[in-house]
C-alpha atoms as a PDB file:
ATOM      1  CA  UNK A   1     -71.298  48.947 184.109  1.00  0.00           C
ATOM      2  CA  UNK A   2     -70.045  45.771 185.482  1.00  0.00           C
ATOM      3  CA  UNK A   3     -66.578  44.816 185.721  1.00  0.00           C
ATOM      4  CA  UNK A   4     -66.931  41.565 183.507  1.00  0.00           C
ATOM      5  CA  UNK A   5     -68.508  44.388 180.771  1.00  0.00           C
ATOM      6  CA  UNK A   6     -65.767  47.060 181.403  1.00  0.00           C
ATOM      7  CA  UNK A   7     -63.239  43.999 180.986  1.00  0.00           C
ATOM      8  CA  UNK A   8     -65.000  43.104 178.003  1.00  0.00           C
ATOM      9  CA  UNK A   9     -64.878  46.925 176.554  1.00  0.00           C
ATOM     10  CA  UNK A  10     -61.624  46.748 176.903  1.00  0.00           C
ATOM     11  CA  UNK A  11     -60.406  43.194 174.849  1.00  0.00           C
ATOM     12  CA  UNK A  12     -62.692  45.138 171.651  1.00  0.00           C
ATOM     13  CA  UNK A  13     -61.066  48.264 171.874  1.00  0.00           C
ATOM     14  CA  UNK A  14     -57.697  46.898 172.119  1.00  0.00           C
ATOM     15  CA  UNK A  15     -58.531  44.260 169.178  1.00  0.00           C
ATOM     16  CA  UNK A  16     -59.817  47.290 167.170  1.00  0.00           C
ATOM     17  CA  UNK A  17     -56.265  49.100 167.919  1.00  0.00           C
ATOM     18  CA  UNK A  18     -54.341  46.337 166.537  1.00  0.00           C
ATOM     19  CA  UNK A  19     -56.210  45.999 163.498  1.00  0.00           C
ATOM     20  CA  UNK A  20     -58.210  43.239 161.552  1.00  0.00           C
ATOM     21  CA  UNK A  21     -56.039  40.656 160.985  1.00  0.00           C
ATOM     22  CA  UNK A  22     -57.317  40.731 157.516  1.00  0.00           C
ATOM     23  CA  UNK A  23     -55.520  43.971 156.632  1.00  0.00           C
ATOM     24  CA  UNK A  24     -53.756  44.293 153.812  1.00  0.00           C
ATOM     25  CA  UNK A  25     -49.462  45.441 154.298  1.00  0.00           C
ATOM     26  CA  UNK A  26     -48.211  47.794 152.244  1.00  0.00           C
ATOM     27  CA  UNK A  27     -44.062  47.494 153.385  1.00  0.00           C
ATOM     28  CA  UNK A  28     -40.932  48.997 151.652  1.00  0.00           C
ATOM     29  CA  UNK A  29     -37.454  47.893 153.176  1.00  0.00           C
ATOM     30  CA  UNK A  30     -34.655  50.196 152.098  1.00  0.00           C
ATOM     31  CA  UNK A  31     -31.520  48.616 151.923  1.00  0.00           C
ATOM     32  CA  UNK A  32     -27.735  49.531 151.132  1.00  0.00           C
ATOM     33  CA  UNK A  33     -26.343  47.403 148.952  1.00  0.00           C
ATOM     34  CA  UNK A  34     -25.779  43.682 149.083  1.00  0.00           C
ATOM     35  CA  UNK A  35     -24.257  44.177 152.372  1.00  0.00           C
ATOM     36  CA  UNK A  36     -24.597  41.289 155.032  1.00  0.00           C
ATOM     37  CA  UNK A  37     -26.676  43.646 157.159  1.00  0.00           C
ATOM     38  CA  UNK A  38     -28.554  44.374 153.890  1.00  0.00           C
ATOM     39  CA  UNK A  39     -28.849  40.560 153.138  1.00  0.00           C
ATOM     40  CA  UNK A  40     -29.965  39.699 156.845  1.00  0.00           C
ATOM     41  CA  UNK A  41     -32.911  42.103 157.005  1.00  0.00           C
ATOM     42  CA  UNK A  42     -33.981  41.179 153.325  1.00  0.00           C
ATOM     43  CA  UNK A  43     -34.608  37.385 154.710  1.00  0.00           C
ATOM     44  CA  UNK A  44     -35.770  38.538 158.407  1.00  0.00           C
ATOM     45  CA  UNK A  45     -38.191  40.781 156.610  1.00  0.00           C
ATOM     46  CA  UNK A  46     -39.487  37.766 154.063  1.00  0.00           C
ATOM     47  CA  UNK A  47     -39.389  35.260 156.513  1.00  0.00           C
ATOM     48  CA  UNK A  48     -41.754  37.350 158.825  1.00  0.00           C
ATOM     49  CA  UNK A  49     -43.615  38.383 156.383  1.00  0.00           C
ATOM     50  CA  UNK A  50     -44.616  34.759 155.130  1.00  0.00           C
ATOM     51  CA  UNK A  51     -45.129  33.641 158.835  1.00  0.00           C
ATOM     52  CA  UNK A  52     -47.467  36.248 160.226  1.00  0.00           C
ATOM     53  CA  UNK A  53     -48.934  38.238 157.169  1.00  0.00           C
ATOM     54  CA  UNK A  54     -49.481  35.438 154.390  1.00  0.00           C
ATOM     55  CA  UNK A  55     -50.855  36.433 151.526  1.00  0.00           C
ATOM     56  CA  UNK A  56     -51.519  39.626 153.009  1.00  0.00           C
ATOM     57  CA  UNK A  57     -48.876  41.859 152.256  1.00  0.00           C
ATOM     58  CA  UNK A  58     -46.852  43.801 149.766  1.00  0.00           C
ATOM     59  CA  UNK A  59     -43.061  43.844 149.847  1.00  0.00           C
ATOM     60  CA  UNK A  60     -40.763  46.133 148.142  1.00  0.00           C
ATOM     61  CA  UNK A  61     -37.115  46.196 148.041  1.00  0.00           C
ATOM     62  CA  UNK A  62     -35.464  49.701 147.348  1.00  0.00           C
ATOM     63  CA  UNK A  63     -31.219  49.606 146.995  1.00  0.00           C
ATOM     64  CA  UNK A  64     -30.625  52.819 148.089  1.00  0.00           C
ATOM     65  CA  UNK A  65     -27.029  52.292 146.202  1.00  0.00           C
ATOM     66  CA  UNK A  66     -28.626  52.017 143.143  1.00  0.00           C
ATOM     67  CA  UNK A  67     -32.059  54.604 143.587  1.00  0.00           C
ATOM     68  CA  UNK A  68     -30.331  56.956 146.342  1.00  0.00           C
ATOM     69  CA  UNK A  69     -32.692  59.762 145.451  1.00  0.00           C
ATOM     70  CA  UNK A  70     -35.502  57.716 147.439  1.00  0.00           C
ATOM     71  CA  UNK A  71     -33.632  58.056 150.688  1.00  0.00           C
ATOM     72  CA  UNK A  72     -34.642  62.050 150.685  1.00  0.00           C
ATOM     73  CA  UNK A  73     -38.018  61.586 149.673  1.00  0.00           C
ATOM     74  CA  UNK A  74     -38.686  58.900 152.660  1.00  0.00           C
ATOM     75  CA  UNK A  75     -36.397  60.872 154.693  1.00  0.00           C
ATOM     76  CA  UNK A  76     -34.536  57.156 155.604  1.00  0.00           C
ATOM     77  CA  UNK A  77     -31.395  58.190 157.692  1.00  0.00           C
ATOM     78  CA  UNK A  78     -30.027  54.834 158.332  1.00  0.00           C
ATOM     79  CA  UNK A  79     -30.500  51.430 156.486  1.00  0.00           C
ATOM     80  CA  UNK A  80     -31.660  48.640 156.885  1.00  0.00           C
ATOM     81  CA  UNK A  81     -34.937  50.052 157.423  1.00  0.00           C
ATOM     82  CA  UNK A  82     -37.963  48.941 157.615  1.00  0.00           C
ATOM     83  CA  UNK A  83     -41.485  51.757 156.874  1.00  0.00           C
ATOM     84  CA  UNK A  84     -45.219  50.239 157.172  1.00  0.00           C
ATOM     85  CA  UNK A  85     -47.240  52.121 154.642  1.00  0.00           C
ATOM     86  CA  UNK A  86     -50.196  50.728 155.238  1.00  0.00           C
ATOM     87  CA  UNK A  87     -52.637  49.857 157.350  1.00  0.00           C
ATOM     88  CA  UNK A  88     -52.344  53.364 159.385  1.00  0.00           C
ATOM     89  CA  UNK A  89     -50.291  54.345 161.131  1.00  0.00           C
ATOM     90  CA  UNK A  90     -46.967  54.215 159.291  1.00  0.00           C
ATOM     91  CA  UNK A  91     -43.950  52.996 160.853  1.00  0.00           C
ATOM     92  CA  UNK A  92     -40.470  52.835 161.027  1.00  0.00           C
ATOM     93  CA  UNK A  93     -38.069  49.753 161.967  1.00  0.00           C
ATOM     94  CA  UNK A  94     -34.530  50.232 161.967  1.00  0.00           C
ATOM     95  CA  UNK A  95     -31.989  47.284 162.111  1.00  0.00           C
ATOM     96  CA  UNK A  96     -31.033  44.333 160.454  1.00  0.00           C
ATOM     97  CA  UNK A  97     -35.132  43.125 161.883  1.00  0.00           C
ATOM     98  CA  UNK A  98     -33.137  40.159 163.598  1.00  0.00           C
ATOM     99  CA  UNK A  99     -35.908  40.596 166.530  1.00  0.00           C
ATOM    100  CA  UNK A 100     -38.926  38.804 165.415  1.00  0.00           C
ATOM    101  CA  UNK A 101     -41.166  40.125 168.529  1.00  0.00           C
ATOM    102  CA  UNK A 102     -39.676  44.239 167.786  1.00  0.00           C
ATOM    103  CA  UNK A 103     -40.677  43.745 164.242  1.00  0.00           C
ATOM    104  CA  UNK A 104     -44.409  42.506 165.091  1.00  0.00           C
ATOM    105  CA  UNK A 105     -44.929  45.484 167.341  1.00  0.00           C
ATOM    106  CA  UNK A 106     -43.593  47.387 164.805  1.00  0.00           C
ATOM    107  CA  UNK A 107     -45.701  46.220 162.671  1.00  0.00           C
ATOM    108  CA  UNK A 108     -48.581  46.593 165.014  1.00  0.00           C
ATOM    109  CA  UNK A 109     -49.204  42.592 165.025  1.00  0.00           C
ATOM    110  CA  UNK A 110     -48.640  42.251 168.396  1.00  0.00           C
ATOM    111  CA  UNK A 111     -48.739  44.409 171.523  1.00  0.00           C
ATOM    112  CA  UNK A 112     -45.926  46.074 172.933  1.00  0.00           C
ATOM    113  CA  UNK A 113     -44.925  43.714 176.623  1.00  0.00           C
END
């Protein structure tokens, strides 16, 4: 195999990892409150999520002050946080999301440097 073809082998493969950029986001961001952590990640969150995934993604807000029996059930151990249902494979972002380029590896939209 020649090296072009092995480089070549290489740029599909790692597209494939990352995902069609046609994918459909399933997202839940669990949040305490109206706390200005809480109020932060809600617009970091949004504001990535127009950006990079428009029209291709599915946000939902849970207040863990006001449905606390959801924390157990995603087994969420700190809040803001941030789970990526779907596409496979889920993930977990903790924070306030404040760093645009953590969040897109998170989400798998970009590579980790």
């Amino acid at each position: 195999m020649s090296k072009k073809s092995v480089h070549d082998s290489v740029a599909v493969f790692e597209q494939a990892l990352l995902g069609s950029p046609e994918k459909h986001y399933t997202l839940k961001l669990y949040v305490a409150g109206s706390s200005p952590q809480s109020v932060r990640a809600i617009a970091n969150v949004k504001k990535i999520c127009d950006e990079y995934l428009h029209g291709r993604y599915e946000l939902q807000i849970v207040d863990l002050y006001q449905q606390p029996q959801l924390a157990q059930g995603e087994q969420i151990i700190a809040a803001p946080t941030l789970i990526k249902k779907l596409p496979l494979p889920l993930r977990r972002i903790i924070g306030e999301m404040s760093n645009t380029e953590r969040v897109l590896v998170g989400l798998d939209l970009r590579k980790k440097a």
